[in-house]
Every structure is written in structure tokens, then in C-alpha cells.
PDB file of N, CA and C in Angstrom:
ATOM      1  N   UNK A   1      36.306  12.044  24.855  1.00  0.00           N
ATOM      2  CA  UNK A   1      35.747  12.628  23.655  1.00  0.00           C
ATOM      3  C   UNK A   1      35.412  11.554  22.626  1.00  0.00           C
ATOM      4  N   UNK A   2      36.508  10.748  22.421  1.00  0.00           N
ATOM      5  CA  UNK A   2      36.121   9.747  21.590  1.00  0.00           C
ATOM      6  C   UNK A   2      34.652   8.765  21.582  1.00  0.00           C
ATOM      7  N   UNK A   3      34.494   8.679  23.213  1.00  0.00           N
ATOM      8  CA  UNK A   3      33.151   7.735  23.497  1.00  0.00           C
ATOM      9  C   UNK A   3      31.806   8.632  22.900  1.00  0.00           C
ATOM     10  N   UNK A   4      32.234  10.120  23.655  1.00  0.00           N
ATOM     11  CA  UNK A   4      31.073  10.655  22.700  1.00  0.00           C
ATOM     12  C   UNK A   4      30.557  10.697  21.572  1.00  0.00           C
ATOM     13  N   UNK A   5      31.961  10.422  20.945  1.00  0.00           N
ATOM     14  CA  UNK A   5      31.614  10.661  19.134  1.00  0.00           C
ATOM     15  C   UNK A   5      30.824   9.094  18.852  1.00  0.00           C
ATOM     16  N   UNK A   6      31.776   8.124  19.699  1.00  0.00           N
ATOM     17  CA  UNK A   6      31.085   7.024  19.285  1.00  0.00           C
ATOM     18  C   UNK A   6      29.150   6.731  19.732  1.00  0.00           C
ATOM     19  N   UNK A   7      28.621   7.154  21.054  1.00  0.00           N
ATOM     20  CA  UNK A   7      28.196   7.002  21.034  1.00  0.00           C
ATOM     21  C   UNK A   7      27.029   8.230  20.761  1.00  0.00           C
ATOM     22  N   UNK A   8      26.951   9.269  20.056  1.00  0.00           N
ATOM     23  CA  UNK A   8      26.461   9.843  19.100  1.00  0.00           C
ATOM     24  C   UNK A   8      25.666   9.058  17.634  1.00  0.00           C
ATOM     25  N   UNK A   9      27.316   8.561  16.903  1.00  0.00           N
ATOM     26  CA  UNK A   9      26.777   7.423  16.042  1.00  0.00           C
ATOM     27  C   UNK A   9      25.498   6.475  16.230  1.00  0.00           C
ATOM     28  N   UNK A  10      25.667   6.088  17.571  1.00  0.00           N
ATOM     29  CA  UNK A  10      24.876   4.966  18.435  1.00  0.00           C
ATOM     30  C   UNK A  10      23.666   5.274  18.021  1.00  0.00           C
ATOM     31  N   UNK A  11      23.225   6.911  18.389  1.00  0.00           N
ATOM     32  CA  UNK A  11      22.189   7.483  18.594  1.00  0.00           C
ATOM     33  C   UNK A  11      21.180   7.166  16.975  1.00  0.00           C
ATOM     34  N   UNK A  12      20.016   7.139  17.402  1.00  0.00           N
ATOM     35  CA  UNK A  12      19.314   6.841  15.870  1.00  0.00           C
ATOM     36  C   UNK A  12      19.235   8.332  15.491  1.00  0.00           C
ATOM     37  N   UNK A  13      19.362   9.031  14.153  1.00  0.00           N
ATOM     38  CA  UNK A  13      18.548   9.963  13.927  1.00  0.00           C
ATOM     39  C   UNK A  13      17.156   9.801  13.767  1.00  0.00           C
ATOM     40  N   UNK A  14      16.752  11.216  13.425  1.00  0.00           N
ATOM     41  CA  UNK A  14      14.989  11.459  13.093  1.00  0.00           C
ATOM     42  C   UNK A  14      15.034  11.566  11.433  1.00  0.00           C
ATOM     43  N   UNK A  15      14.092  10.576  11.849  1.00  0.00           N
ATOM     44  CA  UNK A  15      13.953  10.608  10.066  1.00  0.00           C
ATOM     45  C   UNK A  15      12.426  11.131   9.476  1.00  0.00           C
ATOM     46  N   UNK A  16      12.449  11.770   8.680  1.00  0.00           N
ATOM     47  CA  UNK A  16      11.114  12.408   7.945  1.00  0.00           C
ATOM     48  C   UNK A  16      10.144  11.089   7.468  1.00  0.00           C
ATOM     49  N   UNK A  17       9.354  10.788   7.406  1.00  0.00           N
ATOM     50  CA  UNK A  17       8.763   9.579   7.075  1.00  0.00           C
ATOM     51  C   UNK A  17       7.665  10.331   6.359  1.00  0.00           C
ATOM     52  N   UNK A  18       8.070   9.508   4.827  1.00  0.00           N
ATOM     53  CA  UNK A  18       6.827  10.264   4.417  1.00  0.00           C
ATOM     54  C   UNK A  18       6.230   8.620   3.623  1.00  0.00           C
ATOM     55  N   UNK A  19       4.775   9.458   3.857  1.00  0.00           N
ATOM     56  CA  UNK A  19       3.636   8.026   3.166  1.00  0.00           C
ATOM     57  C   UNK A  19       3.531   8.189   1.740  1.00  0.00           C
ATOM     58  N   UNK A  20       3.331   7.181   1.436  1.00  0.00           N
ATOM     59  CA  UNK A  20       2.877   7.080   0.357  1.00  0.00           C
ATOM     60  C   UNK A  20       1.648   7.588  -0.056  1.00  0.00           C
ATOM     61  N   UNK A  21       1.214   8.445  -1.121  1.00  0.00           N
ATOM     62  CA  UNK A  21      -0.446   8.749  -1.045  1.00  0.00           C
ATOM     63  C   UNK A  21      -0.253   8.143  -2.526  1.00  0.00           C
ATOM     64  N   UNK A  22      -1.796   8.763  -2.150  1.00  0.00           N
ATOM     65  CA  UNK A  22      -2.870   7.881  -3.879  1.00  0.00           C
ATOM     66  C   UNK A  22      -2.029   8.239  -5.261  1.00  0.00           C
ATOM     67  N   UNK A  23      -1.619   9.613  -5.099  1.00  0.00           N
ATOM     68  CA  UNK A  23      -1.585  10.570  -6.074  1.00  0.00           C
ATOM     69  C   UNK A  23      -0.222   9.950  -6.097  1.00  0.00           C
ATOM     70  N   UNK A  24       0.719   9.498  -5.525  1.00  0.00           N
ATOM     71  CA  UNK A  24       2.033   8.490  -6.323  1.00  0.00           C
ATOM     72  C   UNK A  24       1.836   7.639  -6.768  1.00  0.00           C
ATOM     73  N   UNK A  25       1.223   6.496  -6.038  1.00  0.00           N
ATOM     74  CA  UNK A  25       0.442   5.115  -5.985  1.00  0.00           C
ATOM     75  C   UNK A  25       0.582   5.162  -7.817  1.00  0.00           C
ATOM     76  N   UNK A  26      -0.413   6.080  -8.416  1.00  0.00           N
ATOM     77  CA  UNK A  26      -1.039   6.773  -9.097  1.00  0.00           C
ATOM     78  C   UNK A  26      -0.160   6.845 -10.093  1.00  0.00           C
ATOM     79  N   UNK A  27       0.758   7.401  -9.980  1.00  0.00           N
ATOM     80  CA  UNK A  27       1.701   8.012 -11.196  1.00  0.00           C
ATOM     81  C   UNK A  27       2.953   6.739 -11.368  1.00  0.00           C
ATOM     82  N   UNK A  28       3.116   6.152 -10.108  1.00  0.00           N
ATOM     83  CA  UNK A  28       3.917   4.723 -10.269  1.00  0.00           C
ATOM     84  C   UNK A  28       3.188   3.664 -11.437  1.00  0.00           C
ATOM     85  N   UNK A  29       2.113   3.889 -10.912  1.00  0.00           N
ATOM     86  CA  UNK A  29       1.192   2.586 -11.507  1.00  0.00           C
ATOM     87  C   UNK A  29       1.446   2.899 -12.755  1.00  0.00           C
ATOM     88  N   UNK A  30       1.284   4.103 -13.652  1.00  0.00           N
ATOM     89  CA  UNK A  30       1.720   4.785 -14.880  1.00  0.00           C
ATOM     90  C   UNK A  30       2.866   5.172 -15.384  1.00  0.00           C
ATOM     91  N   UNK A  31       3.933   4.754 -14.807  1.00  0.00           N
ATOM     92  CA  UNK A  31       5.073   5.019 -14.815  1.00  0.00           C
ATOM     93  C   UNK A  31       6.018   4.424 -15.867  1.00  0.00           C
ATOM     94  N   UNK A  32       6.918   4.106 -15.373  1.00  0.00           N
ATOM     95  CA  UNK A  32       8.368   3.454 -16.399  1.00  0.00           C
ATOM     96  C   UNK A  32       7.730   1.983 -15.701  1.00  0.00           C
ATOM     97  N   UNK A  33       8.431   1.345 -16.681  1.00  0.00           N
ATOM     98  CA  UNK A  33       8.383  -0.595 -16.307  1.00  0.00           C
ATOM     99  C   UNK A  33       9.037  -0.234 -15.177  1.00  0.00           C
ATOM    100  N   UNK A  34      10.106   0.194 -14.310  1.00  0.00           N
ATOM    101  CA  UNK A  34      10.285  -0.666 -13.450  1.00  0.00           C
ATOM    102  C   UNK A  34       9.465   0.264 -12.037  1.00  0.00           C
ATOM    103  N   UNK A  35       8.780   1.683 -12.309  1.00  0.00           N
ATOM    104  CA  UNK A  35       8.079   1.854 -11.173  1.00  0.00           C
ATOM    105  C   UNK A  35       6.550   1.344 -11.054  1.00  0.00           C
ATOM    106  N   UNK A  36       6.430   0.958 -12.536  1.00  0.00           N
ATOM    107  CA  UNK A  36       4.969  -0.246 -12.392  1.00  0.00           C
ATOM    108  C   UNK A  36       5.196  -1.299 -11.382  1.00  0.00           C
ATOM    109  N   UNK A  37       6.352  -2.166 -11.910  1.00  0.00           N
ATOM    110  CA  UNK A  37       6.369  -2.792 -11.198  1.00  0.00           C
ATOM    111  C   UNK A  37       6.750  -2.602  -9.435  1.00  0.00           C
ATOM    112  N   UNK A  38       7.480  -1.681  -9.098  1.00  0.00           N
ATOM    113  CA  UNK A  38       7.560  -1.445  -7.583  1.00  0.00           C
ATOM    114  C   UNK A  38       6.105  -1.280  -7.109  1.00  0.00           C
ATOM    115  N   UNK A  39       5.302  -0.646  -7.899  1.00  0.00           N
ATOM    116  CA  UNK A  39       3.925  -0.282  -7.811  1.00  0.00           C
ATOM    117  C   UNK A  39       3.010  -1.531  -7.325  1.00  0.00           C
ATOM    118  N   UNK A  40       3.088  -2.323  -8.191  1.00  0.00           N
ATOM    119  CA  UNK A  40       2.369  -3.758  -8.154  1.00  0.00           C
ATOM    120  C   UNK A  40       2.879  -4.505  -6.897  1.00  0.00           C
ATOM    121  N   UNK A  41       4.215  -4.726  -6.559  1.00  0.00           N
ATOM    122  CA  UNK A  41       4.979  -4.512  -5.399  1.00  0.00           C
ATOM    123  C   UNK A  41       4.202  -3.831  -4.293  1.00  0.00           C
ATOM    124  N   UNK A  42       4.491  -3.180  -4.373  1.00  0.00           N
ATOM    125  CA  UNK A  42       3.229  -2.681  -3.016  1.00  0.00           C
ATOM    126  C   UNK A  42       1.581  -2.633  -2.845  1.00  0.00           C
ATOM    127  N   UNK A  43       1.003  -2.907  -3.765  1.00  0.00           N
ATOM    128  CA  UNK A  43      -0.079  -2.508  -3.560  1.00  0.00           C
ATOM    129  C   UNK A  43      -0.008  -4.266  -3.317  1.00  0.00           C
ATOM    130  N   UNK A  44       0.315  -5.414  -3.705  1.00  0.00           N
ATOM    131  CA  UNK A  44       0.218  -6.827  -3.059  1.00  0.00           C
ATOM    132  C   UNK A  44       1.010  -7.044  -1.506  1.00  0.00           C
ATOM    133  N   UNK A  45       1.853  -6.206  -1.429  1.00  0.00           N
ATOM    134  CA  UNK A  45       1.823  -6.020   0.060  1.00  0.00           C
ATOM    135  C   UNK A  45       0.785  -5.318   0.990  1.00  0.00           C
ATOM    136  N   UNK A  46       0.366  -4.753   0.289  1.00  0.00           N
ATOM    137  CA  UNK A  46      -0.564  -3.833   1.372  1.00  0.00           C
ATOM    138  C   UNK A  46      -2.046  -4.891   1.074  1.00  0.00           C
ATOM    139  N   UNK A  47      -1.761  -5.360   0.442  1.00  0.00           N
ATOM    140  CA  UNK A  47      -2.858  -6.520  -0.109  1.00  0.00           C
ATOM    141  C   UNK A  47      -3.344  -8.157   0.706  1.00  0.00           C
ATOM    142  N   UNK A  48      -1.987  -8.267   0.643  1.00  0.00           N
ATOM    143  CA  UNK A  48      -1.649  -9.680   1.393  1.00  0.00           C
ATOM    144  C   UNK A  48      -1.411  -8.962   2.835  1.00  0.00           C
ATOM    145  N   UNK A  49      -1.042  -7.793   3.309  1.00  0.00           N
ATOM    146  CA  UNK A  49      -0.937  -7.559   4.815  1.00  0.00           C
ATOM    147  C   UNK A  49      -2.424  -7.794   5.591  1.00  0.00           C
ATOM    148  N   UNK A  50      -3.432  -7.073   4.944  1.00  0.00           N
ATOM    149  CA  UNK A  50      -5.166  -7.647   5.057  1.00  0.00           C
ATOM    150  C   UNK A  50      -5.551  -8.734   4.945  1.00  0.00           C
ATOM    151  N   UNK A  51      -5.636  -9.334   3.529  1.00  0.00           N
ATOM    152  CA  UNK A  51      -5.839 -10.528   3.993  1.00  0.00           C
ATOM    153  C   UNK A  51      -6.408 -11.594   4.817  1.00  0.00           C
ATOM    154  N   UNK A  52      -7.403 -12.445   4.879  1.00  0.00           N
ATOM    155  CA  UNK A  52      -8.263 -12.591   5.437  1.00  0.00           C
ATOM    156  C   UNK A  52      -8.149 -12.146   7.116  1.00  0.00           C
ATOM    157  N   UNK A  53      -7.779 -10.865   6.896  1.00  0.00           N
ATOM    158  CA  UNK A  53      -8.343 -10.198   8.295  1.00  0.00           C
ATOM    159  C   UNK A  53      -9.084  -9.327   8.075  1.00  0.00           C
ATOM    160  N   UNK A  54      -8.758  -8.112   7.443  1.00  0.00           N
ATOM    161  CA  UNK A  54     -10.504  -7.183   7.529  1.00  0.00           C
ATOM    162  C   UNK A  54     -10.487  -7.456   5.539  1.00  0.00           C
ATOM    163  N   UNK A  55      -9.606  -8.618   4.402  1.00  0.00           N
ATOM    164  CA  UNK A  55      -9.630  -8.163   3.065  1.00  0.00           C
ATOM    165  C   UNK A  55      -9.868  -9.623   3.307  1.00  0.00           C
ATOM    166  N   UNK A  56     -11.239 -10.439   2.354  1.00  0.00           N
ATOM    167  CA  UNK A  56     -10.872 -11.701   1.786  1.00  0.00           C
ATOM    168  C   UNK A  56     -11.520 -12.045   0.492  1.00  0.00           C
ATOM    169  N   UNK A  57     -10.414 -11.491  -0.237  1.00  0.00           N
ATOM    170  CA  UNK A  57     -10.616 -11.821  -1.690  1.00  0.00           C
ATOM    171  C   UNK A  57     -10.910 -13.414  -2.240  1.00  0.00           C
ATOM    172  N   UNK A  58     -11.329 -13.937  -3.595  1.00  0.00           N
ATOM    173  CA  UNK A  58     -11.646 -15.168  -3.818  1.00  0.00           C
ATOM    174  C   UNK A  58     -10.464 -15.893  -3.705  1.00  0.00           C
ATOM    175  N   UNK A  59     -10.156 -16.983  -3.521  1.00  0.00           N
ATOM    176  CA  UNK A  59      -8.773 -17.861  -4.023  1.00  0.00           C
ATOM    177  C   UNK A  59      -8.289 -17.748  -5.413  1.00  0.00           C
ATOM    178  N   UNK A  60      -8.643 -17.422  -6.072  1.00  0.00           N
ATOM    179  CA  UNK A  60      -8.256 -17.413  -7.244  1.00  0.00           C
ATOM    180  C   UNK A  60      -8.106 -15.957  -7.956  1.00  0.00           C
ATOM    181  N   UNK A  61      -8.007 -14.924  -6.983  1.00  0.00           N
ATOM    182  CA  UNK A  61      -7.613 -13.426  -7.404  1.00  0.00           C
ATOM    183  C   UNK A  61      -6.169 -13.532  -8.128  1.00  0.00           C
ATOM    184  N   UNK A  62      -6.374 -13.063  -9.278  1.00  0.00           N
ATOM    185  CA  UNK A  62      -4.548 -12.528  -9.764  1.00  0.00           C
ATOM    186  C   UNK A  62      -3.953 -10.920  -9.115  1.00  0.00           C
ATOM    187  N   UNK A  63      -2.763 -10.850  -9.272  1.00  0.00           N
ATOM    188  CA  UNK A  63      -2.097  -9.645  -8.546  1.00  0.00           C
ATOM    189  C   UNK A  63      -2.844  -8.352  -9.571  1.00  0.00           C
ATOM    190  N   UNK A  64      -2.832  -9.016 -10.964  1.00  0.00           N
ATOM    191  CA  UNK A  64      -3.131  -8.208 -11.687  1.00  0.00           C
ATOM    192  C   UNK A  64      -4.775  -7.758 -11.834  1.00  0.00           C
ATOM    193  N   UNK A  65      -5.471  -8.299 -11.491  1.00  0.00           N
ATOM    194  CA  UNK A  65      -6.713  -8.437 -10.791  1.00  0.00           C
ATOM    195  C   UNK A  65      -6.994  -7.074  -9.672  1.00  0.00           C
ATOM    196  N   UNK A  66      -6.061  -7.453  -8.545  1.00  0.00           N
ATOM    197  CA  UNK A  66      -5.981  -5.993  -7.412  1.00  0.00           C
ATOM    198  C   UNK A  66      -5.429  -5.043  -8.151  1.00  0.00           C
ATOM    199  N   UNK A  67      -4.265  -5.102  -8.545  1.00  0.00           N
ATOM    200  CA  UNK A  67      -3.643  -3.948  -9.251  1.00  0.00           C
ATOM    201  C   UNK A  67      -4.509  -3.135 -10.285  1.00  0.00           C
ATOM    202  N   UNK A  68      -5.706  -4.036 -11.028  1.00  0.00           N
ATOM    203  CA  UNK A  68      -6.512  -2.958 -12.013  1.00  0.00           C
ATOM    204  C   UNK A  68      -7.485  -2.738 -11.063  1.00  0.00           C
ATOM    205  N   UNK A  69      -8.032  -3.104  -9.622  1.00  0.00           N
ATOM    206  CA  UNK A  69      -9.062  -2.603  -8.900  1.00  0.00           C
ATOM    207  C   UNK A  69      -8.771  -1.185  -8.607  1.00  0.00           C
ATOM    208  N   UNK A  70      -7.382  -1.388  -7.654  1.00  0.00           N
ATOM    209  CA  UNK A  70      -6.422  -0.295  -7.246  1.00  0.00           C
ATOM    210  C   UNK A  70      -6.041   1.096  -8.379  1.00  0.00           C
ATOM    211  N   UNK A  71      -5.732   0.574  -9.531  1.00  0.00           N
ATOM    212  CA  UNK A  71      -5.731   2.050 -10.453  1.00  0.00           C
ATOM    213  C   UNK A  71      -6.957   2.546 -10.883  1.00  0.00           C
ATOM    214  N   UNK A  72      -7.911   2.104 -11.081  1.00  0.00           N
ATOM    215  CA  UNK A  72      -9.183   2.225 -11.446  1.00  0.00           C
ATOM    216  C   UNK A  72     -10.089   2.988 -10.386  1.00  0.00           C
ATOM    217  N   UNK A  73      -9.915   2.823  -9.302  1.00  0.00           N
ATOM    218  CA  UNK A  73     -10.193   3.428  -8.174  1.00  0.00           C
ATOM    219  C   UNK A  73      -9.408   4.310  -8.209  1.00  0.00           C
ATOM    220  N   UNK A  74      -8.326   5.049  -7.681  1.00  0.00           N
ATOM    221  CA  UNK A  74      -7.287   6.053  -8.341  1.00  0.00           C
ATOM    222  C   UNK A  74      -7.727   6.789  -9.219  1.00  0.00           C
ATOM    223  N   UNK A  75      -8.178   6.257 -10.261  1.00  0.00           N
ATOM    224  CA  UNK A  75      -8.528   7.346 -11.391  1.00  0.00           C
ATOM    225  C   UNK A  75      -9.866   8.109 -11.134  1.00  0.00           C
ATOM    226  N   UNK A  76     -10.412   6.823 -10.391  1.00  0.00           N
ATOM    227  CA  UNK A  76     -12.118   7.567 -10.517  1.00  0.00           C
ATOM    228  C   UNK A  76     -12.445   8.747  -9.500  1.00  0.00           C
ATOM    229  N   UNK A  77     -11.259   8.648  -8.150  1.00  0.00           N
ATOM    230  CA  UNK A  77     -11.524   9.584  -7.389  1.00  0.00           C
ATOM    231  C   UNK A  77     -10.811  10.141  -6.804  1.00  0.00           C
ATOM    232  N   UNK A  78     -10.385  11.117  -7.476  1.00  0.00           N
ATOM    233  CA  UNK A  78      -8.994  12.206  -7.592  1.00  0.00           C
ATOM    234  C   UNK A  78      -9.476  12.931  -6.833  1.00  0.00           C
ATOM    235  N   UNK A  79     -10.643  12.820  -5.750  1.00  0.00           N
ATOM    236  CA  UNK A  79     -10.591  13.842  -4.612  1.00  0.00           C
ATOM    237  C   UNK A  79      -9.768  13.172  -3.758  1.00  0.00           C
ATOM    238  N   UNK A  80      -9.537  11.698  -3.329  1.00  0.00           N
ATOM    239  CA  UNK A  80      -9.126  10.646  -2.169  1.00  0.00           C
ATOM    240  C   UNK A  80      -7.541  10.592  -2.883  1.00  0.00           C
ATOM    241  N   UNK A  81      -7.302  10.929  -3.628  1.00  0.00           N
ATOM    242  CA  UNK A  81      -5.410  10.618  -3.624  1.00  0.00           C
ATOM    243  C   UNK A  81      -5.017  11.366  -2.833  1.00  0.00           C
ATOM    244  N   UNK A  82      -4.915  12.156  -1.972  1.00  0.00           N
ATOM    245  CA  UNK A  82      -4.100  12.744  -1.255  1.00  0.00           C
ATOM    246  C   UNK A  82      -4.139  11.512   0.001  1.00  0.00           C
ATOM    247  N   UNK A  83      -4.602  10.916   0.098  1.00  0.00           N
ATOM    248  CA  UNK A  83      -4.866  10.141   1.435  1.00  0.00           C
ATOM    249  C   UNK A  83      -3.715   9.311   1.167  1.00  0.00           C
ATOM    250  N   UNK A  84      -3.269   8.201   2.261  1.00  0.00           N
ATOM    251  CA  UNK A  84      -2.174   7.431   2.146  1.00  0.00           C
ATOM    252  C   UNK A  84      -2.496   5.954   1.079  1.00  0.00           C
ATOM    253  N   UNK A  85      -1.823   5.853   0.251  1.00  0.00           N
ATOM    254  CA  UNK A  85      -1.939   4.303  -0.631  1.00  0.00           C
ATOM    255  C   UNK A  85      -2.602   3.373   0.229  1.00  0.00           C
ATOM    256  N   UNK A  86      -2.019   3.230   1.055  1.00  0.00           N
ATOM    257  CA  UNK A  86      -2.491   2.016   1.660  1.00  0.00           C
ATOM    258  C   UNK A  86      -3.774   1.814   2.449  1.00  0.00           C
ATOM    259  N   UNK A  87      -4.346   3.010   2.766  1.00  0.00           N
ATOM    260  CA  UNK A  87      -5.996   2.581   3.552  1.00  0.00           C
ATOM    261  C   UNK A  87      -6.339   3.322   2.333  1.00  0.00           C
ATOM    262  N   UNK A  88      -6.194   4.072   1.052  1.00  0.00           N
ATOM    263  CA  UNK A  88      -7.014   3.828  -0.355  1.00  0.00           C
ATOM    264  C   UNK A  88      -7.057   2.479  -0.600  1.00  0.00           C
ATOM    265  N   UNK A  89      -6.098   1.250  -0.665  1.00  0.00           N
ATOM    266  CA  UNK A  89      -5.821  -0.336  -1.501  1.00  0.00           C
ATOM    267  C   UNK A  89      -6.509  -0.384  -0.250  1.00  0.00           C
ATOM    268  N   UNK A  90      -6.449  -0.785   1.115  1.00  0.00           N
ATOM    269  CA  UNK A  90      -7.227  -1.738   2.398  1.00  0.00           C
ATOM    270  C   UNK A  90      -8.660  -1.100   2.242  1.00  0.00           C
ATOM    271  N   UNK A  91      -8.694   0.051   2.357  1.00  0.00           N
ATOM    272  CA  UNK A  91     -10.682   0.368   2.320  1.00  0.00           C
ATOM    273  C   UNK A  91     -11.706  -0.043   0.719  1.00  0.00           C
ATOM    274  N   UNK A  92     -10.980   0.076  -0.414  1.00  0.00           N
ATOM    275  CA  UNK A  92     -11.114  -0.533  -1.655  1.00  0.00           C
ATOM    276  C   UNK A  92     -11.510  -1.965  -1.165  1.00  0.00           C
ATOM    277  N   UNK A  93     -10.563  -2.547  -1.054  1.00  0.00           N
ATOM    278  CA  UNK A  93     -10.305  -4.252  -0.857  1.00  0.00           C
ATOM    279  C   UNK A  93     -11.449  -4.512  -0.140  1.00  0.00           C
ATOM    280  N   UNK A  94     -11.264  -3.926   1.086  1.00  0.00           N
ATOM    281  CA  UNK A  94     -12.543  -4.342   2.209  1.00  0.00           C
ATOM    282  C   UNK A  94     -14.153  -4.062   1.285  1.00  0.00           C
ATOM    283  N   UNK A  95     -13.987  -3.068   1.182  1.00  0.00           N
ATOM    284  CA  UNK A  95     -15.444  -2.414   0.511  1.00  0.00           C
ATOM    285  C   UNK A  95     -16.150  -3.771  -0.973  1.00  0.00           C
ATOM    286  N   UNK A  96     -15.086  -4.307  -1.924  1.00  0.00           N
ATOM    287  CA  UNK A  96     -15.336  -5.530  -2.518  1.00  0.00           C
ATOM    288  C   UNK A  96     -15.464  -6.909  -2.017  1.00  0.00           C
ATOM    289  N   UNK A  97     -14.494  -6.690  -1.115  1.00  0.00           N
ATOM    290  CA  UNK A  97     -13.681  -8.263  -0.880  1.00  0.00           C
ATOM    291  C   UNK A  97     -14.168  -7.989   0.930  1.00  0.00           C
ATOM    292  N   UNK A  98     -15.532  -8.064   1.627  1.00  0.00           N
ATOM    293  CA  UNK A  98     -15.347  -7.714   3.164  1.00  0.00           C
ATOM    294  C   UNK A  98     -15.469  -9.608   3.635  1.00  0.00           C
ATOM    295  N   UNK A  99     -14.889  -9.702   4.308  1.00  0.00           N
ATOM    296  CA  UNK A  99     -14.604 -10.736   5.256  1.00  0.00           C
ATOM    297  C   UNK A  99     -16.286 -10.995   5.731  1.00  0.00           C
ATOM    298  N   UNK A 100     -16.126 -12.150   5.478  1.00  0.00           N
ATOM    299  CA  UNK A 100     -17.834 -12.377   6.218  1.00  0.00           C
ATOM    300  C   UNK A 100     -17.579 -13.557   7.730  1.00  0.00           C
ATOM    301  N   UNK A 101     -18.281 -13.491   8.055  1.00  0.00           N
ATOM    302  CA  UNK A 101     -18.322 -14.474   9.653  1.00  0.00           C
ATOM    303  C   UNK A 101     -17.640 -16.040   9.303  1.00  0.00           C
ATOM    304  N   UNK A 102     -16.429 -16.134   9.937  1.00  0.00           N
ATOM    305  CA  UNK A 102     -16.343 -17.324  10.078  1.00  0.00           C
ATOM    306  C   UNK A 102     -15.086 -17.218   9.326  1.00  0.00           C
ATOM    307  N   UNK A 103     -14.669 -16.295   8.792  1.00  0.00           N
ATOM    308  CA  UNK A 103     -13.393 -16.356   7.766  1.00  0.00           C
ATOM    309  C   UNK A 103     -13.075 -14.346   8.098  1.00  0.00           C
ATOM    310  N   UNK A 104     -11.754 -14.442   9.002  1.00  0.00           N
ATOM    311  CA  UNK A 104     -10.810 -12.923   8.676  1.00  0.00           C
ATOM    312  C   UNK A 104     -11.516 -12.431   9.770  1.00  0.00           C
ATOM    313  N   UNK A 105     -11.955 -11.112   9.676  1.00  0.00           N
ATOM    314  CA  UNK A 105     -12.218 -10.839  11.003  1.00  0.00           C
ATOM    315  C   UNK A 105     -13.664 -10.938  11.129  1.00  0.00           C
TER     316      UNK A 105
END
């Protein structure tokens, strides 16, 4: 009995995974100081994960730079927040910043 219990523990549960959409993205970005900042926090991860692969911004982009692309977009099209944060920030990025031949993809 005991092995069972132990290896029960073992077992991973199922976990609910939920995405992030626009419409948090959204209300973080507007939030208290410290969910701005988790905000800014992710949207430079989902930022730098692209990156000269399908995103290549100038060398000299600031975080704060993406971060006002990213809310600004957000605001303008409150039909697309339901979609997940992150291909709203990667299709944004790409759509300004697209990788041309010879650099990303």
C-alpha cells in the first residue's frame, strides 16, 4: 500500500493551462506597478523568443519601445484580445519588424 501512495505522488497531475490573451496582456499593462512590470516581463520574452527568427527589430529598440507597440495595438483592436498575448506581440512584431533575406528566417 505504501508503494502505491508513493508512487501516486510520482504521478504528474493534469493541470488546466490557461493562456494568456490580449484582454489580460491588456489590463496588466494598466495595472498596479508591479503587474506593469510582470507585463513588460513578458511581452520581452515573447519578444526576444522571435527574434531574429520570424521578429527583427533595429539594434537599438528599447523594451519600452515594444511595450508601447504592444499596448497600442491592444487598444486599437479590441476585436483580437481574446486571442493569446503572445501571437498578438509575435504577429505585431513580425508585421513591423519582418525579417528580410539573409537575417532570421
Amino acid at each position: 500500500m505504501k508503494k502505491i501512495f508513493i508512487a501516486c505522488l510520482l504521478v504528474p497531475t493534469i493541470a488546466n493551462a490557461e493562456f494568456l490573451s490580449g484582454n489580460r496582456l491588456l489590463s496588466d499593462l494598466n495595472g498596479t506597478p508591479m503587474e506593469r512590470m510582470l507585463a513588460l516581463g513578458y511581452v520581452m520574452g515573447v519578444a526576444d523568443t522571435f527574434t531574429n527568427s520570424t521578429v527583427c527589430p533595429p539594434d537599438n529598440v528599447t523594451a519600452g519601445q515594444v511595450q508601447d507597440i504592444v499596448k497600442k495595438h491592444l487598444e486599437q483592436n479590441p476585436a483580437s484580445r481574446h486571442y493569446t498575448a503572445d501571437s498578438l506581440i509575435r504577429n505585431k512584431l513580425q508585421e513591423i519588424w519582418p525579417c528580410r533575406s539573409g537575417r532570421g528566417a
